[in-house]
N, C-alpha and C. Protein backbone atom coordinates (compact mmCIF):
# COMPACT_ATOMS: atom_id res chain seq x y z
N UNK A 1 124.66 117.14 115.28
CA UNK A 1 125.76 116.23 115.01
C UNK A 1 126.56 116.06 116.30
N UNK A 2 126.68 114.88 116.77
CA UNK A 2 127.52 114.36 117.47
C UNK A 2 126.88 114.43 118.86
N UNK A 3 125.67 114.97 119.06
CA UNK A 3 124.76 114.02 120.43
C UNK A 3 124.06 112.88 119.79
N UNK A 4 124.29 111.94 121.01
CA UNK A 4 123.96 111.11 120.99
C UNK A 4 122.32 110.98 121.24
N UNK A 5 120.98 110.54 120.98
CA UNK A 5 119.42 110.77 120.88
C UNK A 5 118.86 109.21 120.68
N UNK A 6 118.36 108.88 121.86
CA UNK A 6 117.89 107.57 122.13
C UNK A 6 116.04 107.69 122.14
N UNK A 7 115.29 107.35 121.16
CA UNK A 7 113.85 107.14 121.13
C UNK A 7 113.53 106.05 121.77
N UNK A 8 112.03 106.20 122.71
CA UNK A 8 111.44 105.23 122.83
C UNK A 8 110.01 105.22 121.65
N UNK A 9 110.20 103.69 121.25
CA UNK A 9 109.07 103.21 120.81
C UNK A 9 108.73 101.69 120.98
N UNK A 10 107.75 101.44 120.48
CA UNK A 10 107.44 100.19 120.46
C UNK A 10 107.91 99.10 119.40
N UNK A 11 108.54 98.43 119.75
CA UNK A 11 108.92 97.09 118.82
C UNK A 11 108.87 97.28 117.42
N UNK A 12 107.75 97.24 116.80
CA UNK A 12 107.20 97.39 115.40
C UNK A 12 107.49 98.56 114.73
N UNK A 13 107.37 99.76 115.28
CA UNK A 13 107.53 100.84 115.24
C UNK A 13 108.92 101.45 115.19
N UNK A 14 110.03 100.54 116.11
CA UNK A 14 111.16 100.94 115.67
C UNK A 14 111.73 99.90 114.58
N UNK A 15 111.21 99.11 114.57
CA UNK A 15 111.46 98.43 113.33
C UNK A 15 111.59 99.33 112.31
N UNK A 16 109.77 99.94 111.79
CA UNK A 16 109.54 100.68 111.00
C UNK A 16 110.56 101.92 111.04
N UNK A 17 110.64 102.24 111.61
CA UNK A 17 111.51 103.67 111.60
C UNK A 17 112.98 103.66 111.18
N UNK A 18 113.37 102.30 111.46
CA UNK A 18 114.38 101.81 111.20
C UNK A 18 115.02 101.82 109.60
N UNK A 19 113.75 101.62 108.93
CA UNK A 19 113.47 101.78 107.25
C UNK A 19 114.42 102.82 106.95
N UNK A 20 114.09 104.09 107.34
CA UNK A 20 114.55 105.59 107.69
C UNK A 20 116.06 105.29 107.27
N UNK A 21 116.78 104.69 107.75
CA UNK A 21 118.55 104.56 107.79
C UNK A 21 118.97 103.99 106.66
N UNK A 22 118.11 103.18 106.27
CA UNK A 22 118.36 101.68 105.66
C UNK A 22 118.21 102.17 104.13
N UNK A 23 119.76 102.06 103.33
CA UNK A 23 120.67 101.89 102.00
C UNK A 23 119.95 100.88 101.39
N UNK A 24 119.05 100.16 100.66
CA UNK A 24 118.84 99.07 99.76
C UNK A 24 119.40 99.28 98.71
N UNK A 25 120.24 98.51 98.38
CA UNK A 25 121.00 98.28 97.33
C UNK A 25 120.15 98.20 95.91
N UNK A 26 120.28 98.62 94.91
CA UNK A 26 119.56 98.61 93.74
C UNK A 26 119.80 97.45 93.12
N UNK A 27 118.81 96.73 92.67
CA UNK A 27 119.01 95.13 91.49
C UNK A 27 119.35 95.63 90.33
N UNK A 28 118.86 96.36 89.28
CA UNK A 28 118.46 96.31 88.21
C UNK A 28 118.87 98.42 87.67
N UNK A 29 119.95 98.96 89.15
CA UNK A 29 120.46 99.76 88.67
C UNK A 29 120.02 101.46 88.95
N UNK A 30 118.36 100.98 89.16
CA UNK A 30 117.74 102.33 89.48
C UNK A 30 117.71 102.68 90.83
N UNK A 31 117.01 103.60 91.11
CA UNK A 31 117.58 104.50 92.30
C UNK A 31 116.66 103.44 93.58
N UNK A 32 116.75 103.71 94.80
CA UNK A 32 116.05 102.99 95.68
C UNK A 32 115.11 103.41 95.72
N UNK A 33 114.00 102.38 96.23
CA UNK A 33 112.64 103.27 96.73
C UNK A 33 112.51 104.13 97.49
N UNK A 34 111.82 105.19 98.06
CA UNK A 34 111.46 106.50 98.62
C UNK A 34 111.23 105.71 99.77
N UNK A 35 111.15 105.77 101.15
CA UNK A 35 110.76 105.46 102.45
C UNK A 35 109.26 104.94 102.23
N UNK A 36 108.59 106.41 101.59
CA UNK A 36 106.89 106.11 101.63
C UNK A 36 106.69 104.71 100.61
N UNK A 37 107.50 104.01 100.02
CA UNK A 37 107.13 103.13 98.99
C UNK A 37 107.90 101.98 99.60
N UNK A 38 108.53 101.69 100.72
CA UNK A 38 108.60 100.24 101.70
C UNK A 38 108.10 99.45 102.62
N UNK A 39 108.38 98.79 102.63
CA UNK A 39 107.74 97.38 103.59
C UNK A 39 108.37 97.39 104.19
N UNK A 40 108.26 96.93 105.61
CA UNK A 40 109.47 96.59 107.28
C UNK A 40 108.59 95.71 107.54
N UNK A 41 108.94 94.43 107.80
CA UNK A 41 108.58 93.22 108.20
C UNK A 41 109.48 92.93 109.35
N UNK A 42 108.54 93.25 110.37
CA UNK A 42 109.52 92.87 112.09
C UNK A 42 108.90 91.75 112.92
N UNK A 43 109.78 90.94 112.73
CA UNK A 43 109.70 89.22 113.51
C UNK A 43 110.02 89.00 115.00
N UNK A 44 109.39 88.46 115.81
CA UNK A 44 110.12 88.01 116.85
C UNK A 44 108.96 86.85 117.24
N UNK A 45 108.51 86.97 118.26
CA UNK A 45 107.06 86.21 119.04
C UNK A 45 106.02 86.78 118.18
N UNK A 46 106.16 87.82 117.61
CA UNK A 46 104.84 88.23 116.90
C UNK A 46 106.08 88.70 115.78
N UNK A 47 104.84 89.38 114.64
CA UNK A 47 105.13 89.48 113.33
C UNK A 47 104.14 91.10 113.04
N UNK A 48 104.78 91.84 112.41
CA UNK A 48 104.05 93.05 112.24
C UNK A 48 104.18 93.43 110.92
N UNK A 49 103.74 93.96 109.99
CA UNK A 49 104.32 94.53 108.76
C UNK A 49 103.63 95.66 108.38
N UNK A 50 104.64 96.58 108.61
CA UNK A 50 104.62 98.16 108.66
C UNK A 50 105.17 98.95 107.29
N UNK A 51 104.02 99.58 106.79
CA UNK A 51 104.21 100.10 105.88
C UNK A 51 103.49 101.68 105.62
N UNK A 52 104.43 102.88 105.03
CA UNK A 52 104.12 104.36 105.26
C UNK A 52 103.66 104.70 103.91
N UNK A 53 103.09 105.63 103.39
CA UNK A 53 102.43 106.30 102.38
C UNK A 53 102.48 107.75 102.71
N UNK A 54 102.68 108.53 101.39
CA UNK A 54 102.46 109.97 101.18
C UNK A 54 100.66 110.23 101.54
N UNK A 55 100.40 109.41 100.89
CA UNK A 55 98.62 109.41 100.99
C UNK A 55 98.20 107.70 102.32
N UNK A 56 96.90 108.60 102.66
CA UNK A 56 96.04 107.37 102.63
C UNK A 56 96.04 106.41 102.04
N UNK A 57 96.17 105.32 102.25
CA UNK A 57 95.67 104.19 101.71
C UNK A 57 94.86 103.08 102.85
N UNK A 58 93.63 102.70 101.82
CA UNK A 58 92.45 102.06 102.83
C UNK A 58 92.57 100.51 102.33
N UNK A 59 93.02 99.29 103.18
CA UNK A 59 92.88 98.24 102.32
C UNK A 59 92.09 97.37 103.41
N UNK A 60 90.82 96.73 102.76
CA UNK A 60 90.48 96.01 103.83
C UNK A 60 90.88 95.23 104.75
N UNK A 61 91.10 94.99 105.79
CA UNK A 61 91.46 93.94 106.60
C UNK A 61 93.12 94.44 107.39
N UNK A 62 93.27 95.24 106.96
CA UNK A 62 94.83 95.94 107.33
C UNK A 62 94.41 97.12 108.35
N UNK A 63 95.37 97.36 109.44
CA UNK A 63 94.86 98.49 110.27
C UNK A 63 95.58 99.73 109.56
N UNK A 64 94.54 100.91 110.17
CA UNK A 64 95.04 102.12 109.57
C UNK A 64 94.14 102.79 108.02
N UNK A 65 94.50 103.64 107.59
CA UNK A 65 95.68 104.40 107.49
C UNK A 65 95.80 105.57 108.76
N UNK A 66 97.18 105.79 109.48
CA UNK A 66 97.17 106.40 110.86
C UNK A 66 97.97 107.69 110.61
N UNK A 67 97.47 108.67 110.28
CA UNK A 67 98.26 109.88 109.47
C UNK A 67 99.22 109.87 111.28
N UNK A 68 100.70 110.33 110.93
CA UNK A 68 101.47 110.64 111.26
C UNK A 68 101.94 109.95 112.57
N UNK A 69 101.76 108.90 112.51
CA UNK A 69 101.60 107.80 113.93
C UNK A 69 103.22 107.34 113.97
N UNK A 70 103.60 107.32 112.84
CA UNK A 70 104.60 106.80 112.73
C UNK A 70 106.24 107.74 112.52
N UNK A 71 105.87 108.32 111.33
CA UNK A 71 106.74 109.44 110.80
C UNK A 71 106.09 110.57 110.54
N UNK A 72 105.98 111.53 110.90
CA UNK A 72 105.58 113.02 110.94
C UNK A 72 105.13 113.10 109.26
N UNK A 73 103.92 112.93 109.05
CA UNK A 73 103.08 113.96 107.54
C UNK A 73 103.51 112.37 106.57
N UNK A 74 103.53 111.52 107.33
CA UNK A 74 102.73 110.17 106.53
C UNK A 74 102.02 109.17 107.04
N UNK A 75 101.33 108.54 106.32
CA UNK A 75 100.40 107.37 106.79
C UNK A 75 101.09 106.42 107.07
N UNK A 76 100.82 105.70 107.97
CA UNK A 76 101.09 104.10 108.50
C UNK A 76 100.20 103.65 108.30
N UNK A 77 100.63 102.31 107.71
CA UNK A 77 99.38 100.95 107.57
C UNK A 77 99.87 99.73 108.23
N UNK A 78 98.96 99.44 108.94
CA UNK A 78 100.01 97.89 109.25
C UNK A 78 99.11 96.41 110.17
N UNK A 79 99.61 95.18 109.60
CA UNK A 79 98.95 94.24 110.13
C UNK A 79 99.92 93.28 110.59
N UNK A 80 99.45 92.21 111.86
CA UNK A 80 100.58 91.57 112.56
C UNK A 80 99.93 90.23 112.51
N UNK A 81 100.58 89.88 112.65
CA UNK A 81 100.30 87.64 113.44
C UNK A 81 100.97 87.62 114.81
N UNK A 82 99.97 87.26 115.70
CA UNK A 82 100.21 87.15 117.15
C UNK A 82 101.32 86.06 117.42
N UNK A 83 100.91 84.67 116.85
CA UNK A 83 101.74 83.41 116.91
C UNK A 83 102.85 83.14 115.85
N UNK A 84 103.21 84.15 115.62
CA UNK A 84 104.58 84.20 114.66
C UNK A 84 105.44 83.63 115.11
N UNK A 85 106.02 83.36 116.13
CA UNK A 85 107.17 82.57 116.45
C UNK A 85 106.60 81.66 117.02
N UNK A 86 105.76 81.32 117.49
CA UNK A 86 105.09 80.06 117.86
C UNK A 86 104.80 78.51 116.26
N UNK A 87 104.62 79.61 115.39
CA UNK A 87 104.54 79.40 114.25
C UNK A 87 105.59 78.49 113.59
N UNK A 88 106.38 79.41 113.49
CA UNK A 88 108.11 78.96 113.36
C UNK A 88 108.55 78.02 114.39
N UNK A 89 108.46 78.32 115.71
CA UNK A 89 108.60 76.48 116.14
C UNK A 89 108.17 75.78 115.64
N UNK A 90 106.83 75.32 115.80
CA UNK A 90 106.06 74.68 115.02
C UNK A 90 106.62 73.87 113.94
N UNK A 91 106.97 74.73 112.73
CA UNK A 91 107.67 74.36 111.42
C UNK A 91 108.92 73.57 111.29
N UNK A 92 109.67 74.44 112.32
CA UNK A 92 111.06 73.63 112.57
C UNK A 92 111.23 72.00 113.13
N UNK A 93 110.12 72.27 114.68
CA UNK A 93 109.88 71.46 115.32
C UNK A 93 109.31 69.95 114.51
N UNK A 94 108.37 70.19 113.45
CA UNK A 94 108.05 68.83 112.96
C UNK A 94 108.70 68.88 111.66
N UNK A 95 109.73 69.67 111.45
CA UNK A 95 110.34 68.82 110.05
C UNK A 95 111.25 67.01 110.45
N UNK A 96 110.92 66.80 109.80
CA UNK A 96 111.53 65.53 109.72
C UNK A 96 113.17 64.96 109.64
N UNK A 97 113.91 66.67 109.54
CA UNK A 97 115.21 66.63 110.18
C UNK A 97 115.36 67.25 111.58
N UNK A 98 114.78 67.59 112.07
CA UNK A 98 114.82 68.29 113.65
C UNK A 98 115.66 67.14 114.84
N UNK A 99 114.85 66.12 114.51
CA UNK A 99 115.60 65.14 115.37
C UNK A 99 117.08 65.40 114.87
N UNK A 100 117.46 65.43 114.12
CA UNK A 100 119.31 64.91 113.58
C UNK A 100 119.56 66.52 113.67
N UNK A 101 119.15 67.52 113.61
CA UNK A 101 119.70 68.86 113.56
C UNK A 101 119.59 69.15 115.06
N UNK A 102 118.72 68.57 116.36
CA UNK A 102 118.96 69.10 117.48
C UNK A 102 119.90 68.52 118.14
């Protein structure tokens, strides 16, 4: 308590870790989900979506499962889009209000 502790990681990764801090407010009253049972969806130029498990989990086409890559004695799973913000220009760029909104 009360030093200050600066990590390096990578983009996605502190995204993910970021989960760690993060209060979600309950809808419907019950308790929040456990860390191992969230999603972190981290945007910028690329797009990553990082997600931890107590166990393994194998899903095709998703990288991983990476025992302890992420948080010490759980799995990481995770898949990205390279042109994620390229993307999102894109979208913005040809809506048909862009002209009057730029």
């Amino acid at each position: 308590v009360g030093t200050p502790l600066g990590v390096g990681a990578i983009d996605a990764h502190a995204g993910g870790i970021g989960c760690l801090g993060a209060d979600p407010a309950s809808v419907d009253g019950a308790p929040p989900p456990p860390f191992s049972a969230r999603l972190a969806l981290i945007a910028g130029t690329s797009a990553c979506h990082m997600a931890s498990s107590s166990r393994p989990v194998f899903v095709p086409g998703v990288w991983g499962p990476y025992a302890s890559a992420m948080v010490p004695g759980l799995f990481l799973n995770e898949g990205g889009q390279s042109a994620a913000g390229a993307a999102l220009d894109f979208l913005v760029e040809t809506h048909p209000a862009y002209p009057t909104l730029k």
